[in-house]
N, C-alpha and C. Protein backbone atom coordinates (compact mmCIF):
# COMPACT_ATOMS: atom_id res chain seq x y z
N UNK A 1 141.30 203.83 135.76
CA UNK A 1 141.37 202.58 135.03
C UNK A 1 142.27 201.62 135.81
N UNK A 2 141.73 200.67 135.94
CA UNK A 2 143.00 199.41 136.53
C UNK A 2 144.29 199.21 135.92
N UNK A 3 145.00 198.63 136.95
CA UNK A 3 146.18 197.93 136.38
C UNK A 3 145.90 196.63 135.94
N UNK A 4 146.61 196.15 135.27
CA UNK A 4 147.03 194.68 134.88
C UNK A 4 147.96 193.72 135.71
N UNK A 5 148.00 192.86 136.12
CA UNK A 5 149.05 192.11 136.46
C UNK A 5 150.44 192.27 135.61
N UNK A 6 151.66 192.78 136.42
CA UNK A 6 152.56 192.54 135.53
C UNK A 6 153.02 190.88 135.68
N UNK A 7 153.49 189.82 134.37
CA UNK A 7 154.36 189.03 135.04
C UNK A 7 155.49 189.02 135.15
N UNK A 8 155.89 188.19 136.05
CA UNK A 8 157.31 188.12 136.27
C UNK A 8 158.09 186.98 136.79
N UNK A 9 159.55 187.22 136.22
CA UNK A 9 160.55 186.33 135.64
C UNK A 9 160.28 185.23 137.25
N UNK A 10 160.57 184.13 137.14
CA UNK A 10 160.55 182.91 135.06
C UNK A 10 158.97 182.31 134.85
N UNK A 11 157.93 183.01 134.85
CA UNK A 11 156.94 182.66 134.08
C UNK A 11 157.09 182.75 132.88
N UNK A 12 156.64 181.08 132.50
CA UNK A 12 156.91 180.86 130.93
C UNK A 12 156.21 181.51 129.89
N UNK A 13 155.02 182.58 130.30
CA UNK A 13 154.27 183.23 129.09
C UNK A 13 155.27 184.35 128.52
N UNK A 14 156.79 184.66 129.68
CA UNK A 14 157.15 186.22 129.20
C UNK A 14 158.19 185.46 127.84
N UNK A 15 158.38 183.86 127.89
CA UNK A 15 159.63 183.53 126.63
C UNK A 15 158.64 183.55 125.65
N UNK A 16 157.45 183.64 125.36
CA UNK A 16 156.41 183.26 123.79
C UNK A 16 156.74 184.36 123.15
N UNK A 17 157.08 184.23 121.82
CA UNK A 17 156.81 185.28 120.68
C UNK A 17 155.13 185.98 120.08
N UNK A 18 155.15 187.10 120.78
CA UNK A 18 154.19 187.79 120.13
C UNK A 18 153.91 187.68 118.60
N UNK A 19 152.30 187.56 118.48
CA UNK A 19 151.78 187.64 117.08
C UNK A 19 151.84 189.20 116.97
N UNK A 20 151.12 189.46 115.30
CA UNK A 20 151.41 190.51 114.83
C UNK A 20 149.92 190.76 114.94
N UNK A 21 149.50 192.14 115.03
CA UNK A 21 148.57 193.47 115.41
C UNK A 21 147.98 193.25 114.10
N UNK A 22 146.96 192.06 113.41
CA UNK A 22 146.29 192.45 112.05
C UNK A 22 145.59 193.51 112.21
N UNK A 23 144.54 194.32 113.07
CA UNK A 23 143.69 194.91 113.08
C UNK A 23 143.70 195.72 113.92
N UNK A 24 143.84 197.12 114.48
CA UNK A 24 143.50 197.83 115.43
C UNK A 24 142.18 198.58 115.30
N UNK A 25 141.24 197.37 116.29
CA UNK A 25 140.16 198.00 116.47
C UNK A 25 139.80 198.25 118.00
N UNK A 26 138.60 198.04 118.55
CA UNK A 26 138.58 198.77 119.69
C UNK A 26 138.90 198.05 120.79
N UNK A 27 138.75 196.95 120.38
CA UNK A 27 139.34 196.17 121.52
C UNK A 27 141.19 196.09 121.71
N UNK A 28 141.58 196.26 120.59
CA UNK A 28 142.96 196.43 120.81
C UNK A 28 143.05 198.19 121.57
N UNK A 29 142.39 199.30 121.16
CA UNK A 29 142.27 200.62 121.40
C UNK A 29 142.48 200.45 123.37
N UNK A 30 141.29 199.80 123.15
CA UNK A 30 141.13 199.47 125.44
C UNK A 30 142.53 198.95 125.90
N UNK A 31 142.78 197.74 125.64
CA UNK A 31 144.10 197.12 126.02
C UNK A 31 144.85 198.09 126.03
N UNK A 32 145.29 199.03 125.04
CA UNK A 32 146.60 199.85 125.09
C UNK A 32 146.21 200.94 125.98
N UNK A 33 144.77 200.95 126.39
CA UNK A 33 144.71 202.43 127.77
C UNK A 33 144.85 201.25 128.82
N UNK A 34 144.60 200.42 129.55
CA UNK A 34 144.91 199.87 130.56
C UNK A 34 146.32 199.46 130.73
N UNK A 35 147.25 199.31 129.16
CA UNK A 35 148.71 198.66 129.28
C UNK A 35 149.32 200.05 129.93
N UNK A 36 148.80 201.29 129.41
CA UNK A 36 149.41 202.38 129.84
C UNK A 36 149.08 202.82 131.41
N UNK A 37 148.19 202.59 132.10
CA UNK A 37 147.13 202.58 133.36
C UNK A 37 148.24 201.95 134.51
N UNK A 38 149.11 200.56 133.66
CA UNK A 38 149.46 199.55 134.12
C UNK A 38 151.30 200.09 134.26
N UNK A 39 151.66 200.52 133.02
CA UNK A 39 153.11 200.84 133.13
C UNK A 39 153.16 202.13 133.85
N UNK A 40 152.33 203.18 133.76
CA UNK A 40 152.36 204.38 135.14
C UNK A 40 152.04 204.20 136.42
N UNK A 41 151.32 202.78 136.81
CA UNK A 41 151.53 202.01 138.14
C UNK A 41 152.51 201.40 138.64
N UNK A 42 153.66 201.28 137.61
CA UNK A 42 155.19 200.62 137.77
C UNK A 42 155.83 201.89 138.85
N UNK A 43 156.63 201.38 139.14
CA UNK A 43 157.96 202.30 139.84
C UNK A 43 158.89 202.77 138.72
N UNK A 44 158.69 204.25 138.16
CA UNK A 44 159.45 204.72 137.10
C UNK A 44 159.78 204.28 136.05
N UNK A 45 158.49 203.28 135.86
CA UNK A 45 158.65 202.64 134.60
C UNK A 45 158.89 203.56 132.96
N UNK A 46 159.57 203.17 131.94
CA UNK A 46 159.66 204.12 130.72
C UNK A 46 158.99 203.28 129.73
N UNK A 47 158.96 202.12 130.23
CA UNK A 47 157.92 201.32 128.91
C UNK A 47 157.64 200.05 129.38
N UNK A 48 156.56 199.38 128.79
CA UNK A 48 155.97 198.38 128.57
C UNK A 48 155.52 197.30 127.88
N UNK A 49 155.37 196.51 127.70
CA UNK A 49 155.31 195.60 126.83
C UNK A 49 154.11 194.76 126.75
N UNK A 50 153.18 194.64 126.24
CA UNK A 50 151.83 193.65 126.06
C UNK A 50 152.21 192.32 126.23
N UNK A 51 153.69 191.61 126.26
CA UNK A 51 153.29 190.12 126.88
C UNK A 51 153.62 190.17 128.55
N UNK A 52 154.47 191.69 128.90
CA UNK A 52 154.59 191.46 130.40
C UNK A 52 153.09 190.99 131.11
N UNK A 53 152.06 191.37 130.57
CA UNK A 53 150.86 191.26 130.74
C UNK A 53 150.34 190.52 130.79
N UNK A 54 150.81 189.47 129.29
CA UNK A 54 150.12 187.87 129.01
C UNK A 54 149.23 188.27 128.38
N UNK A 55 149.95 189.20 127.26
CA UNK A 55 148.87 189.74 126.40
C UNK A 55 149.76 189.39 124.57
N UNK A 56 149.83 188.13 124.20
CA UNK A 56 151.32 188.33 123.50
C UNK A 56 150.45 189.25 121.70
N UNK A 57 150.67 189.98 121.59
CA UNK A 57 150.73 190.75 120.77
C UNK A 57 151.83 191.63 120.70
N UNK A 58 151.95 192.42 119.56
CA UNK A 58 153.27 192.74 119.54
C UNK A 58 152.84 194.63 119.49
N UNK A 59 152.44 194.57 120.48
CA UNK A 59 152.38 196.11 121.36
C UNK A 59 153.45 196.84 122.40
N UNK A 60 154.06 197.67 122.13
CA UNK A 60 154.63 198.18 123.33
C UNK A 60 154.75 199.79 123.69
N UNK A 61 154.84 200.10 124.58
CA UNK A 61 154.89 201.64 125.17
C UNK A 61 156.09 202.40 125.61
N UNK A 62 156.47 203.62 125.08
CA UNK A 62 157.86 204.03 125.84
C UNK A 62 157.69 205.22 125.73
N UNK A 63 158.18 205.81 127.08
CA UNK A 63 158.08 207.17 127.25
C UNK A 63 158.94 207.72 128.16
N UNK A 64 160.28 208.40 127.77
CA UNK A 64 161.43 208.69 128.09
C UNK A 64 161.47 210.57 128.82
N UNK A 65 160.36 210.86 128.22
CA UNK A 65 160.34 212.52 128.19
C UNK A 65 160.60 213.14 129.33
N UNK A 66 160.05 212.51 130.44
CA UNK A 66 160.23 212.50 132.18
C UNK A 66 161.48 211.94 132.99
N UNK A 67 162.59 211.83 132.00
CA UNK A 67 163.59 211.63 132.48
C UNK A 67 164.05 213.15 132.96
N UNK A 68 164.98 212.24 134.34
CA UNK A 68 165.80 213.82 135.12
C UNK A 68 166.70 214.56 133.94
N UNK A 69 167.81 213.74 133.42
CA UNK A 69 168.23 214.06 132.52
C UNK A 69 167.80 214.83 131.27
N UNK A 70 168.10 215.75 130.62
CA UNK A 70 168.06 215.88 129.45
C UNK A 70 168.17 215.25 128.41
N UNK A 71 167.29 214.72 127.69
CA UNK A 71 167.19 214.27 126.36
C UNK A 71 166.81 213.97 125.10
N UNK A 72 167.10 213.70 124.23
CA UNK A 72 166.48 213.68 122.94
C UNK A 72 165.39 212.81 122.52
N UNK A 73 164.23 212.68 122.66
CA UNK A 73 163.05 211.85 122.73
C UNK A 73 162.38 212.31 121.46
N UNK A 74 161.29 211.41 121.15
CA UNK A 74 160.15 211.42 120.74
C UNK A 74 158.97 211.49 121.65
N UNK A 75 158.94 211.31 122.61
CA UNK A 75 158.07 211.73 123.44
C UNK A 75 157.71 210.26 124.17
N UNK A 76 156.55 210.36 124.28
CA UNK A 76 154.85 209.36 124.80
C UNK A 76 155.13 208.41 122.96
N UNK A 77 155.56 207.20 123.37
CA UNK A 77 154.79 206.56 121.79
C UNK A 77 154.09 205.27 122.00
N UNK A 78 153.42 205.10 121.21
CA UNK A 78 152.67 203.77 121.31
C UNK A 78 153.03 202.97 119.95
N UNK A 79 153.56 202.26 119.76
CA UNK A 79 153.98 201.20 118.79
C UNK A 79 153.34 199.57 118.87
N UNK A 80 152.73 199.77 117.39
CA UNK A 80 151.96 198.18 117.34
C UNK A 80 152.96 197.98 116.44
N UNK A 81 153.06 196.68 116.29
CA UNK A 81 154.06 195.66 115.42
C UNK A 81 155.35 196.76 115.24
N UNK A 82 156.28 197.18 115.77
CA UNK A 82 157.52 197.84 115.51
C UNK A 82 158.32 196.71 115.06
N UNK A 83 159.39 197.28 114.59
CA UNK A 83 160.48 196.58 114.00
C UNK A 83 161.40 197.47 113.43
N UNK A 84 162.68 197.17 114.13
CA UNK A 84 163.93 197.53 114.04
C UNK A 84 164.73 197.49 112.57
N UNK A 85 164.55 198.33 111.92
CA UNK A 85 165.84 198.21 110.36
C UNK A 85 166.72 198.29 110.64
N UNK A 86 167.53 199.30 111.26
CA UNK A 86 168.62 199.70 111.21
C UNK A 86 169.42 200.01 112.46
N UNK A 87 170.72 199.40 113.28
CA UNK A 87 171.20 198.97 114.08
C UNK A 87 172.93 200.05 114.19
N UNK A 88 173.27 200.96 114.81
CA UNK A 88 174.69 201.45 114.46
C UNK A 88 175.17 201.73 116.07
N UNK A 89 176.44 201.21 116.09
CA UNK A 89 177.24 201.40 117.82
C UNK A 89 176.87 200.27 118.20
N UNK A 90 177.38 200.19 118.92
CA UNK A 90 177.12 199.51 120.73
C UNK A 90 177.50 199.91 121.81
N UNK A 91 176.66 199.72 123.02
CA UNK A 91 177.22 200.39 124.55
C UNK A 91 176.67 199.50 125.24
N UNK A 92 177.10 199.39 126.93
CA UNK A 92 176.84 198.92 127.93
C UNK A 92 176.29 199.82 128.57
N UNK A 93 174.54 199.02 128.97
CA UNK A 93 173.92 200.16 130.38
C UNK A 93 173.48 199.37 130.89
N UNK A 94 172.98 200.19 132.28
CA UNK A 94 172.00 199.07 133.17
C UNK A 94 170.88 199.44 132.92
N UNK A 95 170.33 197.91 133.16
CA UNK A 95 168.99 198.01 132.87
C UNK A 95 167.65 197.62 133.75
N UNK A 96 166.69 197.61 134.11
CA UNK A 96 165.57 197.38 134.93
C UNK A 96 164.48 196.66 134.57
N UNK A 97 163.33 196.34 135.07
CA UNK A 97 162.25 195.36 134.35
C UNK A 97 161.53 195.26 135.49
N UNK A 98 159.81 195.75 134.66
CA UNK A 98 158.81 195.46 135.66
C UNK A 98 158.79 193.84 135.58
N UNK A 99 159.44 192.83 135.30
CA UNK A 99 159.24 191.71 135.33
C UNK A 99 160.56 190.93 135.49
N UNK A 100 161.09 191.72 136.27
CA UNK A 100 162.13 191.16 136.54
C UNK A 100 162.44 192.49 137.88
N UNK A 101 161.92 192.33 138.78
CA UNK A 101 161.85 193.40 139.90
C UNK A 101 162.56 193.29 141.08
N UNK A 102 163.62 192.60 141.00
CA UNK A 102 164.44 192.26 141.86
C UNK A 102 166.20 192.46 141.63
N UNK A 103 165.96 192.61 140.46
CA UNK A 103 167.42 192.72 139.48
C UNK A 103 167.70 193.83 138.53
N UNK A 104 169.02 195.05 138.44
CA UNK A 104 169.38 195.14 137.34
C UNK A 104 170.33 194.26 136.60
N UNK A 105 170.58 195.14 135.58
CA UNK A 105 171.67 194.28 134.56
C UNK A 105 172.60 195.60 134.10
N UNK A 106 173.48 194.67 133.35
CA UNK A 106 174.71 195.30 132.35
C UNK A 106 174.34 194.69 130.97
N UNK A 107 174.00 195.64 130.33
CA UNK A 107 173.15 194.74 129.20
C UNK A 107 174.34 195.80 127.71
N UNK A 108 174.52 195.14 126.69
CA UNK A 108 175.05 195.71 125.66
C UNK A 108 173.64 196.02 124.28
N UNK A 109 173.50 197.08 124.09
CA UNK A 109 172.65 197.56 123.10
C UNK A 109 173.42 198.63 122.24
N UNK A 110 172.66 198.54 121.14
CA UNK A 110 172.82 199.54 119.79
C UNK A 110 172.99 200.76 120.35
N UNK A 111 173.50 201.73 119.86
CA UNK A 111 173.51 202.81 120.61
C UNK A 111 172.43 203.78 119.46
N UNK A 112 172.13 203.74 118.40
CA UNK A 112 171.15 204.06 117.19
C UNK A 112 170.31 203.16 116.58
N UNK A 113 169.29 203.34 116.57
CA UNK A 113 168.17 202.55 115.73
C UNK A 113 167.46 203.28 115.18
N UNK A 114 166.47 202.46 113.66
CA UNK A 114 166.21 203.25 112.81
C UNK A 114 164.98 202.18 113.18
N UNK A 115 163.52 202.62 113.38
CA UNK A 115 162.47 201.67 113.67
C UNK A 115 161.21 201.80 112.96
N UNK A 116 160.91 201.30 112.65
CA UNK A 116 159.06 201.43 111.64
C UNK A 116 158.26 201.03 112.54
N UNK A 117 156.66 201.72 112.77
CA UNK A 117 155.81 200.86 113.51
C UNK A 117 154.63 201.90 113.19
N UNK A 118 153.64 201.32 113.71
CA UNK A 118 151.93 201.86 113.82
C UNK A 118 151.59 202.47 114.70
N UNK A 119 151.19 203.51 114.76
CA UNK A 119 150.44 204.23 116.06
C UNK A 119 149.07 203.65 115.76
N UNK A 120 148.01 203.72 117.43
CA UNK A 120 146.73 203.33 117.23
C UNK A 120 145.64 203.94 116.41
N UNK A 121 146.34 205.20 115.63
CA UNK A 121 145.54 205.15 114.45
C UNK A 121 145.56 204.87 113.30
N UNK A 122 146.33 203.23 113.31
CA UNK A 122 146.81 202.76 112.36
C UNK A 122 147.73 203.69 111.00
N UNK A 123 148.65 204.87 111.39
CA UNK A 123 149.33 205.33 110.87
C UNK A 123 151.01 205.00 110.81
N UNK A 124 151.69 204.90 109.95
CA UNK A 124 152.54 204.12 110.03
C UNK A 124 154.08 205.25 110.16
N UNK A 125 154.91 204.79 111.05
CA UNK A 125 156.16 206.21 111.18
C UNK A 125 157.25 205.30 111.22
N UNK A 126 157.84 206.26 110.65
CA UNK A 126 159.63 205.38 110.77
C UNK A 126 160.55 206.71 111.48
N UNK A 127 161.02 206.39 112.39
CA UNK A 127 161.78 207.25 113.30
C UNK A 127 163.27 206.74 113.16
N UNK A 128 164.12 207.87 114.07
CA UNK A 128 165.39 207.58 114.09
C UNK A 128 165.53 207.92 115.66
N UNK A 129 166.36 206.46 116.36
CA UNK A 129 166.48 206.90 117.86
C UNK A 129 168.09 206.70 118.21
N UNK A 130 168.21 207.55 119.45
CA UNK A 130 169.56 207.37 119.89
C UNK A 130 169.50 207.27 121.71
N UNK A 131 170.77 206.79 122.34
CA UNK A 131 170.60 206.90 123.70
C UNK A 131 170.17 206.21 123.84
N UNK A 132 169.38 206.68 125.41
CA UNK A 132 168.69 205.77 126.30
C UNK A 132 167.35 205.71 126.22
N UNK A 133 166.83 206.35 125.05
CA UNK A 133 165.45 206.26 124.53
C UNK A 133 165.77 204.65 123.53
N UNK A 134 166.83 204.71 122.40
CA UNK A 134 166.95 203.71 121.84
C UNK A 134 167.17 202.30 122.87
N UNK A 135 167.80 202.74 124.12
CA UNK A 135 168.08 201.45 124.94
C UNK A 135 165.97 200.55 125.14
N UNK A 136 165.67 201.95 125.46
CA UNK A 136 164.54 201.63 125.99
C UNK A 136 163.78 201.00 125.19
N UNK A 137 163.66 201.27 123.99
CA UNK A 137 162.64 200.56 122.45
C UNK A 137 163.78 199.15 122.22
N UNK A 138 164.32 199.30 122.44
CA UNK A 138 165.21 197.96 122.21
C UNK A 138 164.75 196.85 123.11
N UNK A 139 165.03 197.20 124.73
CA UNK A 139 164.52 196.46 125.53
C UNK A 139 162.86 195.98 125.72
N UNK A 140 162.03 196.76 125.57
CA UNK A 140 160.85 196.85 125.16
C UNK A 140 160.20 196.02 124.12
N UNK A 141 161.01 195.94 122.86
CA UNK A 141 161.14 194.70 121.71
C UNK A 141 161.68 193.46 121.88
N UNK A 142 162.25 193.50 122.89
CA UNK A 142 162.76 192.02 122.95
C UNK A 142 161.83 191.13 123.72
N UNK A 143 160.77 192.29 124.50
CA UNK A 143 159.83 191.67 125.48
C UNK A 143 158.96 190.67 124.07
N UNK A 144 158.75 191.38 122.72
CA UNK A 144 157.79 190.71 122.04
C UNK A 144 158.45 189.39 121.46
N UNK A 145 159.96 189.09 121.57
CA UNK A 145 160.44 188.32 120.89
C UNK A 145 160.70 187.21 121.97
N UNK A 146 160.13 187.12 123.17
CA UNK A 146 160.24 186.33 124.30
C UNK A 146 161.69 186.62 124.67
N UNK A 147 162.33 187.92 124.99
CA UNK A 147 163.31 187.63 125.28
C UNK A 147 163.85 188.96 126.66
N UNK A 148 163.85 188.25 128.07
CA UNK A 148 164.25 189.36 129.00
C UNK A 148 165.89 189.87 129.01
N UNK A 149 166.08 191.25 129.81
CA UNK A 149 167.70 191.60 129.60
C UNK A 149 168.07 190.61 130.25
N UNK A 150 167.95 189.62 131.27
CA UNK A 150 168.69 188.43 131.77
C UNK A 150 169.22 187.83 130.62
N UNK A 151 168.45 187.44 129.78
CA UNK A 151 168.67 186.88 128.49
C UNK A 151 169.99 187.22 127.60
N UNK A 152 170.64 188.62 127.44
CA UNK A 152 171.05 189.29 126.83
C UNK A 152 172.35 189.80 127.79
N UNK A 153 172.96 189.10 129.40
CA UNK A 153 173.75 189.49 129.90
C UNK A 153 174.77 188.83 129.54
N UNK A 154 176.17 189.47 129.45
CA UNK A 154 177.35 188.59 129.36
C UNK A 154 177.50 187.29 129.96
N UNK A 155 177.27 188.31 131.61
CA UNK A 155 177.84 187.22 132.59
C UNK A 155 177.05 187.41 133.51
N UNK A 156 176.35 186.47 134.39
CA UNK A 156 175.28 186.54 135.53
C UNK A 156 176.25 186.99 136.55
N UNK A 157 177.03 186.03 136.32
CA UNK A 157 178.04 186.43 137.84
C UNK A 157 178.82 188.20 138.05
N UNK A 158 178.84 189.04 137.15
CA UNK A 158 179.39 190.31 136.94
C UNK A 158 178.66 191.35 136.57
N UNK A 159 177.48 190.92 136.10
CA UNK A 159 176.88 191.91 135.45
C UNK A 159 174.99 191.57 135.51
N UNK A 160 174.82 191.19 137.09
CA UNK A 160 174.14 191.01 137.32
C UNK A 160 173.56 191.53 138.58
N UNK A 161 173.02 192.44 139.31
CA UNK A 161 172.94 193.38 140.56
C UNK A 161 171.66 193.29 141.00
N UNK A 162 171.56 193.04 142.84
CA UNK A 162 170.10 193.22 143.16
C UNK A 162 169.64 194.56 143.21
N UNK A 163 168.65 194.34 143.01
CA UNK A 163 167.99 196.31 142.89
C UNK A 163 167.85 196.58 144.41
N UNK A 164 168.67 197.92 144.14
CA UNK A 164 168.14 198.84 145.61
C UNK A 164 166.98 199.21 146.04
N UNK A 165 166.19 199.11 146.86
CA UNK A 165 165.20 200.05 147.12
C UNK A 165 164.70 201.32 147.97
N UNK A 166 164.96 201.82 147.68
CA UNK A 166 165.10 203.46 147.62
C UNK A 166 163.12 203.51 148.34
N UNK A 167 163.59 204.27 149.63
CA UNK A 167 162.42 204.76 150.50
C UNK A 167 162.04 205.75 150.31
């Protein structure tokens, strides 16, 4: 299956707020195998987002399980319309972006979230996340709210790093 174009920063389609997922039918079903086609064509990508795409719906992908590290996951998820209830901690990590591929960050996130959303068989789950799985659904959601970790840095000048690239 092809990739998608990712875009990237400062194309103005990645600031639009995603609409909401009325219907998952088959045409939404395709999109989410090519968004996935598209984020395993990234460089170690853990998730994705349907407007990196220019797709603004409020779809996104995260999948932490293949980390070196050990950790506490849910696995492979696919989330239509998610949304965040519940918010506890805060921490500083760095962070990455297929649309923003030139830069990490020092970004401050929740360190727990409590999240509701749809899998594509329109079944509805409310999970509880922690870590760098929660960093990841966090960052991932902000893609739907038009908003990149640039967005969300203290300070450009300190907490702003070019990415290495590793041969």
């Amino acid at each position: 299956m092809s990739e998608m174009e990712i875009l990237t920063y400062p194309d103005d389609s990645l600031k639009k707020i995603s609409e909401w997922v009325e219907n998952i039918d088959q045409s939404i079903l395709d999109f989410i195998h090519k968004l996935e086609a598209t984020r395993l064509g990234g460089p170690g990508a853990v998730g994705i987002a349907a407007p990196q795409v220019g797709i603004l719906k409020r779809i996104v992908i995260v999948d932490v399980s293949n980390m070196h590290k050990p950790v506490d996951n849910h696995g492979h998820m696919i989330m239509i319309n998610p949304e965040i209830s519940e918010w506890d901690g805060m921490a500083m990590g760095r962070e990455g972006c297929l649309s923003v591929p030139d830069f990490t960050g020092n970004v401050i996130r929740a360190e727990k979230i409590k999240l509701n959303y749809l899998d594509p068989r329109g079944e509805s789950h409310e999970i509880e996340s922690a870590g760098f799985e929660a960093r990841a659904i966090q960052h991932e959601l902000d893609h739907l709210d038009g908003l990149l970790f640039l967005d969300r840095l203290v300070s450009r000048r300190t907490d702003l790093f070019k990415r290495k690239n590793y041969k």
